[in-house]
PDB file of N, CA and C in Angstrom:
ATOM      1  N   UNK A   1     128.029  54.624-192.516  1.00  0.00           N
ATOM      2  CA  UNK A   1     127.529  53.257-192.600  1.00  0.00           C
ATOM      3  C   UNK A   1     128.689  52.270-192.518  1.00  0.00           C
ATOM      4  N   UNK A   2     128.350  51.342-191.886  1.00  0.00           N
ATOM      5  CA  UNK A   2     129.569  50.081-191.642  1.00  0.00           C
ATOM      6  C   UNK A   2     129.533  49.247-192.985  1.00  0.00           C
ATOM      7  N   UNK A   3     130.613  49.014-192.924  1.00  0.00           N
ATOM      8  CA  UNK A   3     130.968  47.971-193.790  1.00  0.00           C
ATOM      9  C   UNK A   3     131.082  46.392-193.376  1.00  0.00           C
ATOM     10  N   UNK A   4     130.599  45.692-194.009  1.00  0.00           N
ATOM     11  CA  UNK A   4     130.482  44.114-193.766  1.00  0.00           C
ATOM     12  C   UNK A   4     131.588  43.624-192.417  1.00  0.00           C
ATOM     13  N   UNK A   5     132.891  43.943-193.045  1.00  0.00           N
ATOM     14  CA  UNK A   5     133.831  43.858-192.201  1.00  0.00           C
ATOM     15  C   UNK A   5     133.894  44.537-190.976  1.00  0.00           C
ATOM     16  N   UNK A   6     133.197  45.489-190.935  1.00  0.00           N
ATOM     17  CA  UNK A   6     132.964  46.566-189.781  1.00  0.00           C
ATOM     18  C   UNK A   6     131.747  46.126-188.945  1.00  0.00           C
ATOM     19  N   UNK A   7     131.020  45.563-189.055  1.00  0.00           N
ATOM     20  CA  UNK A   7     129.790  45.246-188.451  1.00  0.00           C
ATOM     21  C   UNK A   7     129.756  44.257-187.352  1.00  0.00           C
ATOM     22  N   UNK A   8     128.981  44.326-186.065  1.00  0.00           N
ATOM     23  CA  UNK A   8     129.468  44.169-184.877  1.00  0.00           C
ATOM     24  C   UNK A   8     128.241  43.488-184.114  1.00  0.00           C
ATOM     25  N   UNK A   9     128.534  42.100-184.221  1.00  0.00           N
ATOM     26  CA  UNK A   9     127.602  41.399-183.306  1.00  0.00           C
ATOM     27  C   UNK A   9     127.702  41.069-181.903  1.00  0.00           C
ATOM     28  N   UNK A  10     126.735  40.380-181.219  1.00  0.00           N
ATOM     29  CA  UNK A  10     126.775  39.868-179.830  1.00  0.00           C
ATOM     30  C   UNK A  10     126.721  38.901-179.694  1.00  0.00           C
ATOM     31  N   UNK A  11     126.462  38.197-178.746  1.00  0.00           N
ATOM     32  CA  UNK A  11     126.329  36.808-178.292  1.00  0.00           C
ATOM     33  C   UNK A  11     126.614  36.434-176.600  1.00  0.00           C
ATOM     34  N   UNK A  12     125.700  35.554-175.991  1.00  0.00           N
ATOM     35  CA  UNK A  12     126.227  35.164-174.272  1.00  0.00           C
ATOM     36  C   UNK A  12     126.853  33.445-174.753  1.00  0.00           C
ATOM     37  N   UNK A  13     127.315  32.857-173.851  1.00  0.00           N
ATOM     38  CA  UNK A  13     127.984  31.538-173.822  1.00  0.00           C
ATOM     39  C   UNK A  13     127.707  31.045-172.452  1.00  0.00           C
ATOM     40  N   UNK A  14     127.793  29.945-172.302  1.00  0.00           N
ATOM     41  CA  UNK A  14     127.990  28.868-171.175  1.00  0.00           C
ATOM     42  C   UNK A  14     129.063  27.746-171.616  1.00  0.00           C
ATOM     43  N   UNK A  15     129.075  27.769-171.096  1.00  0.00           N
ATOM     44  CA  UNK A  15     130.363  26.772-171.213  1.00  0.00           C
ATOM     45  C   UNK A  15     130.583  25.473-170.019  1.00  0.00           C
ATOM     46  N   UNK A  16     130.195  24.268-170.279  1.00  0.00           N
ATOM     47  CA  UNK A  16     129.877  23.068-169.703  1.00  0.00           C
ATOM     48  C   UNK A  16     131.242  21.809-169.488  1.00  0.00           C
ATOM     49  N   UNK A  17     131.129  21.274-168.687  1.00  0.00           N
ATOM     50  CA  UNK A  17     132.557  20.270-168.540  1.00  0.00           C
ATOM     51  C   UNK A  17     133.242  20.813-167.346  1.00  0.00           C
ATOM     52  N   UNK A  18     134.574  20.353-167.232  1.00  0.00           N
ATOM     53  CA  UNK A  18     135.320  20.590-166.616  1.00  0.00           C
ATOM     54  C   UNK A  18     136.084  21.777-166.773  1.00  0.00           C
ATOM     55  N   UNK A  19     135.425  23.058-166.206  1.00  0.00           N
ATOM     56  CA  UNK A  19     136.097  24.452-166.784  1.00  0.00           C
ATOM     57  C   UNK A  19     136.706  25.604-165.891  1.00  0.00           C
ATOM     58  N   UNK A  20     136.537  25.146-164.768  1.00  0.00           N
ATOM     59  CA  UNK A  20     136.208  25.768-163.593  1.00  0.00           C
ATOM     60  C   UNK A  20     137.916  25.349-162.868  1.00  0.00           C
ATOM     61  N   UNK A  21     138.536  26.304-162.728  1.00  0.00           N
ATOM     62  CA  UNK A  21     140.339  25.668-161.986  1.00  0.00           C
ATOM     63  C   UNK A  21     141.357  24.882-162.796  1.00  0.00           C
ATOM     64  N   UNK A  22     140.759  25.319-164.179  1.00  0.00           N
ATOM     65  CA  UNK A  22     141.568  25.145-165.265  1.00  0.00           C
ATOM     66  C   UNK A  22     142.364  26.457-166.385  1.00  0.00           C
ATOM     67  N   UNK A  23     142.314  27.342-165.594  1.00  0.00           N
ATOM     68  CA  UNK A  23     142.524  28.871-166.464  1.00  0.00           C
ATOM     69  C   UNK A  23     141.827  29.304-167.872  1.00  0.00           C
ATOM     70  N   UNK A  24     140.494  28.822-167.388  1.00  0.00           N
ATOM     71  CA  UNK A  24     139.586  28.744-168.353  1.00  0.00           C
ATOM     72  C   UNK A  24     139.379  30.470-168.978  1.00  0.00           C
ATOM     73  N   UNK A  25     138.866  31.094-167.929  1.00  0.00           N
ATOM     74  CA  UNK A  25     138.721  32.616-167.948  1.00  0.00           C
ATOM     75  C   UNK A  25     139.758  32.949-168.225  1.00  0.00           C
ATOM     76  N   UNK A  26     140.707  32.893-168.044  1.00  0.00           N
ATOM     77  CA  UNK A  26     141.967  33.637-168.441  1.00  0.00           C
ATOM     78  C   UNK A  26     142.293  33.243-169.982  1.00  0.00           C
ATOM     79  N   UNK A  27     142.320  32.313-170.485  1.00  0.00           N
ATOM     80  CA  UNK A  27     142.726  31.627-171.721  1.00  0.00           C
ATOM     81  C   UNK A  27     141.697  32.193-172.705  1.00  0.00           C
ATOM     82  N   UNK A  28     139.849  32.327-172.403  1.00  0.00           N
ATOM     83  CA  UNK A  28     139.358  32.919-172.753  1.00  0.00           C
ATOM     84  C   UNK A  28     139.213  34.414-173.156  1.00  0.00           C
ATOM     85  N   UNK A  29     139.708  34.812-171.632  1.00  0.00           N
ATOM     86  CA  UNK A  29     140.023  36.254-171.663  1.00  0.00           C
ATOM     87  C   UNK A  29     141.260  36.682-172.997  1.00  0.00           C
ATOM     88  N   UNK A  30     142.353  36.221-172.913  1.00  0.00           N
ATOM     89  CA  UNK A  30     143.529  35.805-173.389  1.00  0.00           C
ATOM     90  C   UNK A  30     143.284  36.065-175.174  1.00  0.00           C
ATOM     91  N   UNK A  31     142.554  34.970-175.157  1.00  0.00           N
ATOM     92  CA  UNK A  31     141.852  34.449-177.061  1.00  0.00           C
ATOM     93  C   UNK A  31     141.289  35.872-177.098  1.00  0.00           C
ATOM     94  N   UNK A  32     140.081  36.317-176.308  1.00  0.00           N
ATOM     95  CA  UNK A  32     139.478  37.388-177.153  1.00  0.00           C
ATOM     96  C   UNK A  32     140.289  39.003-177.359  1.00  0.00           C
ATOM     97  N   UNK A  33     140.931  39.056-176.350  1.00  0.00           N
ATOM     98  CA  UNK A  33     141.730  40.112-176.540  1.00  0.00           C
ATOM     99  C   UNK A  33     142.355  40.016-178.122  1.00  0.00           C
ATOM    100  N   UNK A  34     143.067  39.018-177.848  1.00  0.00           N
ATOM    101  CA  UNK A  34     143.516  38.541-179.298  1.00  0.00           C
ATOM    102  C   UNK A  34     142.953  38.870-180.659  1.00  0.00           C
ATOM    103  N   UNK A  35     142.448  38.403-180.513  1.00  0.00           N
ATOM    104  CA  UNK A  35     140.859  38.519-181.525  1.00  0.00           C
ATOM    105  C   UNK A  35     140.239  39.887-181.791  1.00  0.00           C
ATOM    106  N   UNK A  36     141.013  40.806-180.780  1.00  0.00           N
ATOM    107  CA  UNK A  36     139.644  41.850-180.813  1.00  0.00           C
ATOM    108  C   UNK A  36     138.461  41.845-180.424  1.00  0.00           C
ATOM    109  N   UNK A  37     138.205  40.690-179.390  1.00  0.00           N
ATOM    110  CA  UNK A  37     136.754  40.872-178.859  1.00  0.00           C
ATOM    111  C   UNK A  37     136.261  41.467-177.675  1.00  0.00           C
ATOM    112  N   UNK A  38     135.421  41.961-177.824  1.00  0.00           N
ATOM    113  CA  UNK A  38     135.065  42.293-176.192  1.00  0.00           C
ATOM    114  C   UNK A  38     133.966  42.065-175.648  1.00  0.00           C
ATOM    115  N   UNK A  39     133.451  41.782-173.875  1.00  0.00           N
ATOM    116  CA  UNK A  39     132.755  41.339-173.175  1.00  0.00           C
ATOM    117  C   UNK A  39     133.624  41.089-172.001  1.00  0.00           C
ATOM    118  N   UNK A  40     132.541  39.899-171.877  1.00  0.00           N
ATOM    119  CA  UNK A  40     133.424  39.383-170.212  1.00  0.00           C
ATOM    120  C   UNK A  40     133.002  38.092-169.981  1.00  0.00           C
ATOM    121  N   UNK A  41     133.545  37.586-169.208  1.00  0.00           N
ATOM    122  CA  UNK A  41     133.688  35.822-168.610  1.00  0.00           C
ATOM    123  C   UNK A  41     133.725  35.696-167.328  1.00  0.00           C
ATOM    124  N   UNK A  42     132.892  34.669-166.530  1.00  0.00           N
ATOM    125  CA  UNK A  42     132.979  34.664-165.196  1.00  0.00           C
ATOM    126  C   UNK A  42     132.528  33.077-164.880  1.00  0.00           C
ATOM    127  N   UNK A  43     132.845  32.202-163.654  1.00  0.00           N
ATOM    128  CA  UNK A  43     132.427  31.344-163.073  1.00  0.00           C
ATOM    129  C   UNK A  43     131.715  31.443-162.898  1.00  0.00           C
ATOM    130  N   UNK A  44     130.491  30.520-162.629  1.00  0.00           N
ATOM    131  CA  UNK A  44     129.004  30.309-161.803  1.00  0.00           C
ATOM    132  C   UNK A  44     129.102  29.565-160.820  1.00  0.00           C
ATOM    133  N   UNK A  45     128.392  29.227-159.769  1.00  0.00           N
ATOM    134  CA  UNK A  45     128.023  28.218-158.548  1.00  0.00           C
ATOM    135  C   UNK A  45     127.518  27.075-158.909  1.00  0.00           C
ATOM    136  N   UNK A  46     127.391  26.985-160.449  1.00  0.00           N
ATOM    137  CA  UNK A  46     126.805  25.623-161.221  1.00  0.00           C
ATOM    138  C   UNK A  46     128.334  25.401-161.924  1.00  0.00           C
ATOM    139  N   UNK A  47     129.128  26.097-161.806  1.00  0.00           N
ATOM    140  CA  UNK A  47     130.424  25.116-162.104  1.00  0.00           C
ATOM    141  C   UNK A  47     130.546  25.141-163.755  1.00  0.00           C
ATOM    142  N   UNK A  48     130.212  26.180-164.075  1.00  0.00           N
ATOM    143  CA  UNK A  48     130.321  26.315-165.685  1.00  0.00           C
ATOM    144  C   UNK A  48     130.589  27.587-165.847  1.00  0.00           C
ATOM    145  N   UNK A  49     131.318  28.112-167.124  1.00  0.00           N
ATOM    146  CA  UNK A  49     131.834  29.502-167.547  1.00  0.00           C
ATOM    147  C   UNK A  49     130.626  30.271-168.430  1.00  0.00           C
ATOM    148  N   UNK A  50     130.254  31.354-168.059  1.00  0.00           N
ATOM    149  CA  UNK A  50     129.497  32.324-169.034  1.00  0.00           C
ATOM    150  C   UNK A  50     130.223  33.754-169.184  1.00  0.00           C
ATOM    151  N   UNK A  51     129.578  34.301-170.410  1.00  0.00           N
ATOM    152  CA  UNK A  51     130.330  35.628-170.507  1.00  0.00           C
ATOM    153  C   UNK A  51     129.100  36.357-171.627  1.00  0.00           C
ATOM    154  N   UNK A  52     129.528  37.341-172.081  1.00  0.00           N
ATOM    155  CA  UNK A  52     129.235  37.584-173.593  1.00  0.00           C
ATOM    156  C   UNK A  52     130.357  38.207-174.126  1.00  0.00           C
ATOM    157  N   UNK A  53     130.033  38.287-175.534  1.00  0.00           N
ATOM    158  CA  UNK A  53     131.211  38.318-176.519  1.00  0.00           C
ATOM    159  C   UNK A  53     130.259  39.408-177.420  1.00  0.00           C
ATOM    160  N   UNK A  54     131.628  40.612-177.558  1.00  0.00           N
ATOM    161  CA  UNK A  54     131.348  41.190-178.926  1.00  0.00           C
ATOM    162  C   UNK A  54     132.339  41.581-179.959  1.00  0.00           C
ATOM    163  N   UNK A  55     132.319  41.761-181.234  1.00  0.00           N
ATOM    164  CA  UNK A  55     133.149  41.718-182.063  1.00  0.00           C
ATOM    165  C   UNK A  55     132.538  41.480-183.368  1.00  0.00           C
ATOM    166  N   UNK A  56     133.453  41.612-184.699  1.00  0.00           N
ATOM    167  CA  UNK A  56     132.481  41.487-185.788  1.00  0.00           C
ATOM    168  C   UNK A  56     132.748  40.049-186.017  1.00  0.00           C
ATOM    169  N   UNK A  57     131.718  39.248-186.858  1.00  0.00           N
ATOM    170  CA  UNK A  57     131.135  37.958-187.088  1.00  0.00           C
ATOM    171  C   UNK A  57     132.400  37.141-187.223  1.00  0.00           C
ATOM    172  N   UNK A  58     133.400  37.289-187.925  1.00  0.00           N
ATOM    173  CA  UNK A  58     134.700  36.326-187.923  1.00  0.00           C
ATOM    174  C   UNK A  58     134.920  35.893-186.654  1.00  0.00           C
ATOM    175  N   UNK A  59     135.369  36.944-185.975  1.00  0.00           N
ATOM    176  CA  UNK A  59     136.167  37.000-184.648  1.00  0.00           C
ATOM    177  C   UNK A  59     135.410  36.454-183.278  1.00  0.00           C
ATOM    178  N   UNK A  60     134.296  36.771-183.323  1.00  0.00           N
ATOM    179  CA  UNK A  60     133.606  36.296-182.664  1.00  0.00           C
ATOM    180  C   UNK A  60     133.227  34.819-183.045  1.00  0.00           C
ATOM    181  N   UNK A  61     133.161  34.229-184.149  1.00  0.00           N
ATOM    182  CA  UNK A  61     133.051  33.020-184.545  1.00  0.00           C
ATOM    183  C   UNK A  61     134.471  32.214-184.118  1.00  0.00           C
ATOM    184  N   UNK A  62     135.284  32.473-184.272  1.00  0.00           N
ATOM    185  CA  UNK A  62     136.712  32.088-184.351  1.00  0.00           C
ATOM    186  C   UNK A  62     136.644  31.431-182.408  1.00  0.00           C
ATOM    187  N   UNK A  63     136.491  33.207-181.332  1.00  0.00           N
ATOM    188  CA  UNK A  63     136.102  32.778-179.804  1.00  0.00           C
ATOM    189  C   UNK A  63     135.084  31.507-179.779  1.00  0.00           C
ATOM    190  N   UNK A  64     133.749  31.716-180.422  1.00  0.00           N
ATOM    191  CA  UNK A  64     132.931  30.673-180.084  1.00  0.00           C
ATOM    192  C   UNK A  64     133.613  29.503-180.741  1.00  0.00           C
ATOM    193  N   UNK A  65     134.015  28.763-181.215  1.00  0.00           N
ATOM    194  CA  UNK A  65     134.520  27.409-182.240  1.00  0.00           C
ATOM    195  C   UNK A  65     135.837  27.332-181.244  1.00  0.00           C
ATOM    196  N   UNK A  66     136.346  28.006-180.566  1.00  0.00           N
ATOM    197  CA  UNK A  66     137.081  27.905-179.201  1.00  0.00           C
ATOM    198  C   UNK A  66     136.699  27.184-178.183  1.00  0.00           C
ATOM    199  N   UNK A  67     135.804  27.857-177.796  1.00  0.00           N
ATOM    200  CA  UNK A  67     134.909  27.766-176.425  1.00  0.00           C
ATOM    201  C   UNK A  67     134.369  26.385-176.635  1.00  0.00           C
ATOM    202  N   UNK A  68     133.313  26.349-178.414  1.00  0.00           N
ATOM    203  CA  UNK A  68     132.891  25.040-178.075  1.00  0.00           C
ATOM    204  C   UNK A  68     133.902  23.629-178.394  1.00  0.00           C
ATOM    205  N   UNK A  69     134.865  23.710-178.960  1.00  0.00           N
ATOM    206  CA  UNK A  69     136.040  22.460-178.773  1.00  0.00           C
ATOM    207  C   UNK A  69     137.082  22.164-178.567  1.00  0.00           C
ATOM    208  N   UNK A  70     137.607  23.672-177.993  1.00  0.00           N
ATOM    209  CA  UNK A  70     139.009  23.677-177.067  1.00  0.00           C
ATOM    210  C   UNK A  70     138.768  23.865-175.775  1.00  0.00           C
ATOM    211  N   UNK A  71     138.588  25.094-175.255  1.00  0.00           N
ATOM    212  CA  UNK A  71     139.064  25.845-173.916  1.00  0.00           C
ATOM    213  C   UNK A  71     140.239  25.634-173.762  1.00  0.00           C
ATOM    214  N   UNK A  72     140.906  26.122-172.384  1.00  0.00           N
ATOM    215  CA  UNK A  72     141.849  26.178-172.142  1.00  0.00           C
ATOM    216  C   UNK A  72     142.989  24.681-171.962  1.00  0.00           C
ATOM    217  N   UNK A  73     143.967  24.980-171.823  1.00  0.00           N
ATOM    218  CA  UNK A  73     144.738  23.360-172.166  1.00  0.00           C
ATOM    219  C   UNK A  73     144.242  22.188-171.124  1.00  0.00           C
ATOM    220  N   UNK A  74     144.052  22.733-170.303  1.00  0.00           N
ATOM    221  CA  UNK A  74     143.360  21.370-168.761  1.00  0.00           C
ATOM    222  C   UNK A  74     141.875  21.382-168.743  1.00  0.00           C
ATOM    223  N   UNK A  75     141.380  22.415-169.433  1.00  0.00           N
ATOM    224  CA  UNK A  75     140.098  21.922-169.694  1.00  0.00           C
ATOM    225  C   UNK A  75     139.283  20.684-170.242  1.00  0.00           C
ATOM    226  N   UNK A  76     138.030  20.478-169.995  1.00  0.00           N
ATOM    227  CA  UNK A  76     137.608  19.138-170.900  1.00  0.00           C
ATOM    228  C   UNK A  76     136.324  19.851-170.809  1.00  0.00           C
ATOM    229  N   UNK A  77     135.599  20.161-172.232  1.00  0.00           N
ATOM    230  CA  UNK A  77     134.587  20.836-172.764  1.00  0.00           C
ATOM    231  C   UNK A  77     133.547  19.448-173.340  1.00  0.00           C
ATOM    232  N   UNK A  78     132.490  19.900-172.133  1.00  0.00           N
ATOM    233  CA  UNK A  78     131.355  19.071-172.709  1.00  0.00           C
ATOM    234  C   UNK A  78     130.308  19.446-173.615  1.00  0.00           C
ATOM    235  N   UNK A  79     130.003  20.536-173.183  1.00  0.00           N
ATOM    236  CA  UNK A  79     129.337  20.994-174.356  1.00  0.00           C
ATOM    237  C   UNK A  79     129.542  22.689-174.209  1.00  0.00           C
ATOM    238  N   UNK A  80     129.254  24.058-175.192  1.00  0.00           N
ATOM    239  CA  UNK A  80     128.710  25.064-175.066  1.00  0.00           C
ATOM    240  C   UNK A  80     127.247  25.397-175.624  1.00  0.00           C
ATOM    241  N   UNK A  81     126.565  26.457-174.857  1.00  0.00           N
ATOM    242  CA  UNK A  81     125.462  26.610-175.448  1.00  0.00           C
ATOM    243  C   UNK A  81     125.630  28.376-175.701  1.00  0.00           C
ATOM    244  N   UNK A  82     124.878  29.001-176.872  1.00  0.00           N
ATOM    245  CA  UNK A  82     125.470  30.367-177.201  1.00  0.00           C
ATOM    246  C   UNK A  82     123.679  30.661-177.231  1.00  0.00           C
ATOM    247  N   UNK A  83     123.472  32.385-176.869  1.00  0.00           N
ATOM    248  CA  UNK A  83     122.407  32.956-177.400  1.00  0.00           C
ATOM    249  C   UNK A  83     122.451  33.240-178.550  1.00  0.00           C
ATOM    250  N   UNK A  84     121.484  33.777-179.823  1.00  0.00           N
ATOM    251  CA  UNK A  84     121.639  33.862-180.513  1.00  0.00           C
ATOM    252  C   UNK A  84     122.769  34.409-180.841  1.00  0.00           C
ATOM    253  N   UNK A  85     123.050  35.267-182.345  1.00  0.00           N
ATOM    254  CA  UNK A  85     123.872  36.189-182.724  1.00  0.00           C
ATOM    255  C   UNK A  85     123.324  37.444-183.112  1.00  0.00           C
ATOM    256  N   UNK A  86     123.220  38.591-182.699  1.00  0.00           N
ATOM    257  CA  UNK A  86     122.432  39.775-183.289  1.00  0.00           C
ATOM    258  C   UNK A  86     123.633  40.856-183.584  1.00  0.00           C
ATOM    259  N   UNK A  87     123.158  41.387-184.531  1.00  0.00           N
ATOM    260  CA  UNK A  87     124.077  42.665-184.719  1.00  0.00           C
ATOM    261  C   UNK A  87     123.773  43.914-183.374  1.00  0.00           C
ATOM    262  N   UNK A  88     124.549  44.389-183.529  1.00  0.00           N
ATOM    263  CA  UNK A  88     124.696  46.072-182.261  1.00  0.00           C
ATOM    264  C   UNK A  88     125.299  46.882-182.972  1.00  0.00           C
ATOM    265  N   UNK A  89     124.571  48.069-182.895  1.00  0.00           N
ATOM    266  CA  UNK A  89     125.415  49.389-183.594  1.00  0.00           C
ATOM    267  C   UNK A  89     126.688  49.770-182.680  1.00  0.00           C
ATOM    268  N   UNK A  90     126.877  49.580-181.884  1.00  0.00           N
ATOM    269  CA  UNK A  90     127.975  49.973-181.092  1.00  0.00           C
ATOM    270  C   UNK A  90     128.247  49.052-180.270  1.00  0.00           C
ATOM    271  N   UNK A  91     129.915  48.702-179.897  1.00  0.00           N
ATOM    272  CA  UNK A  91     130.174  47.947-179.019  1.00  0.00           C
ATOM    273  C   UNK A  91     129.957  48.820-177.102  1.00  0.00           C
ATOM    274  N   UNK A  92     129.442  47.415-176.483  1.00  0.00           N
ATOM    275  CA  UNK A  92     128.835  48.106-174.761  1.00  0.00           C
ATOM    276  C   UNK A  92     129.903  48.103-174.136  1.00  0.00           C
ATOM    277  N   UNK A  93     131.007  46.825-174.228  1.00  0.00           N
ATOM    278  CA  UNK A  93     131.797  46.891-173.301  1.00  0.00           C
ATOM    279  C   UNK A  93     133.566  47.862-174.224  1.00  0.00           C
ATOM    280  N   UNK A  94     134.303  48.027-173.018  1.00  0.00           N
ATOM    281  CA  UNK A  94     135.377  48.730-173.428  1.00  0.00           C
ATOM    282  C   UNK A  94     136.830  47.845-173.970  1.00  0.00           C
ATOM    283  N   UNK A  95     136.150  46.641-172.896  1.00  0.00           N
ATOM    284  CA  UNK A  95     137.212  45.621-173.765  1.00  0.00           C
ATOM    285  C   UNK A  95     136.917  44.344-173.089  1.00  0.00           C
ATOM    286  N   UNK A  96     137.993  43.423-172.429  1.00  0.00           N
ATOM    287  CA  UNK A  96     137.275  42.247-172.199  1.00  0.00           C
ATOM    288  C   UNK A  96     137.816  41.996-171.068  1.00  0.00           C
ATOM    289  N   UNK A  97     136.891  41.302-170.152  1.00  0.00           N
ATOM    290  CA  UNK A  97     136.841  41.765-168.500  1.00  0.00           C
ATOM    291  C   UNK A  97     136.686  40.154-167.936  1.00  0.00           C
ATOM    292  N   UNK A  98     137.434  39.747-166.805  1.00  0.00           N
ATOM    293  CA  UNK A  98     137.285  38.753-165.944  1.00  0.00           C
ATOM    294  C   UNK A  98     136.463  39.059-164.927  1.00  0.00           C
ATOM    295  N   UNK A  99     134.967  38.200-164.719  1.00  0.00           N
ATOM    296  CA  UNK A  99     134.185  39.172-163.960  1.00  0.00           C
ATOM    297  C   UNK A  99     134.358  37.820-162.603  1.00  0.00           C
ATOM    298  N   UNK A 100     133.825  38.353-161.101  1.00  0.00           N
ATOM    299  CA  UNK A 100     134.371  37.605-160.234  1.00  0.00           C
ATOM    300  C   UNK A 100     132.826  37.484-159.411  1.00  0.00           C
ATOM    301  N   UNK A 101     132.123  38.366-159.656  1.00  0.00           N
ATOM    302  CA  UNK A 101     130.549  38.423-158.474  1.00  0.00           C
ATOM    303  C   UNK A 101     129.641  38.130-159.080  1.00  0.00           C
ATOM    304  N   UNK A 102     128.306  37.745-159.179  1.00  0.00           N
ATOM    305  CA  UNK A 102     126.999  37.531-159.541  1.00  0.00           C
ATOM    306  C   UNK A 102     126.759  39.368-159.995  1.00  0.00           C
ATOM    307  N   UNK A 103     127.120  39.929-158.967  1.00  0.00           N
ATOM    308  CA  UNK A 103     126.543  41.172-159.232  1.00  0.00           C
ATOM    309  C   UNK A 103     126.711  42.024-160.178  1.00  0.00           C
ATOM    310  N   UNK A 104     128.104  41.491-160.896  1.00  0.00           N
ATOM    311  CA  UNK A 104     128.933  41.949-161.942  1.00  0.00           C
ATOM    312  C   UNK A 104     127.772  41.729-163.255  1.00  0.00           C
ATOM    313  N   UNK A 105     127.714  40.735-163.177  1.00  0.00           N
ATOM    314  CA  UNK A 105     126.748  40.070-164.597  1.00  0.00           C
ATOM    315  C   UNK A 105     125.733  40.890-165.411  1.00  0.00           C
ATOM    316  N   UNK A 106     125.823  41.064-166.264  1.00  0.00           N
ATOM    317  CA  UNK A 106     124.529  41.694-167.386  1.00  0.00           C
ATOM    318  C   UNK A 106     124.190  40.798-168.437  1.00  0.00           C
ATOM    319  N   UNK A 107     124.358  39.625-167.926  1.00  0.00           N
ATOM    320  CA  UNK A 107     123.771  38.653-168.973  1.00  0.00           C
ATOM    321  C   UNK A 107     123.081  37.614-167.837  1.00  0.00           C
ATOM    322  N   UNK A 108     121.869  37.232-167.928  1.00  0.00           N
ATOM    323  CA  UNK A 108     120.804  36.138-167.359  1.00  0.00           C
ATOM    324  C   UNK A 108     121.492  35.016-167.849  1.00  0.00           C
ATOM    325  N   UNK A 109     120.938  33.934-167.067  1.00  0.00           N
ATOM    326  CA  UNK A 109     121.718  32.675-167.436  1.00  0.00           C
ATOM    327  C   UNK A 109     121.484  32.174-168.502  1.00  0.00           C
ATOM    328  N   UNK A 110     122.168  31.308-169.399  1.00  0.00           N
ATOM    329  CA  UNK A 110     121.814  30.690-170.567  1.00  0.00           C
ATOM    330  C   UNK A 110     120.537  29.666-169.698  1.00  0.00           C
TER     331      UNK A 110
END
């Protein structure tokens, strides 16, 4: 059985503003490694960043409170919107991934 500290949620993001040719994904990418998180981040054709994020509730809180009032240094963050937060018995991804195709994606749009 996990322990509080051990316990491992999810979450998708969008990410709104000026985010797109600012090393947004990378800085993101960057933070969650950091953090210990894992998922992935990618551009859209609507000009905004999505990903999902997993990790236990700190860490993943720490990425999102990022996302929604930093991003990266040339960024300008208008708003984020997050799916809920649910717990997962196991983390899906292996670590945290810059994704580049539509086809890549396992998360629907926010």
């Amino acid at each position: 059985m996990q322990t509080a500290a051990e316990q491992l949620f999810t979450c998708g993001f969008e990410v709104f503003g000026e985010v797109q040719g600012v090393r947004m994904r990378k800085a993101t990418r960057s933070l969650a490694l950091l953090n210990g998180v894992r998922g992935w981040v990618m551009n859209t054709d609507r000009g905004t960043v999505i990903g999902e994020l997993e990790g236990t509730l700190p860490k993943l809180n720490t990425v999102k409170f990022w996302l929604l009032c930093y991003g990266s240094e040339k960024a300008v963050i208008e708003r984020a919107t997050f799916t809920p937060t649910r717990e997962i018995p196991v983390h899906s991804f292996d670590n945290f991934t810059i994704r580049y195709h539509a086809s890549d994606r396992r998360l629907s749009v926010i």
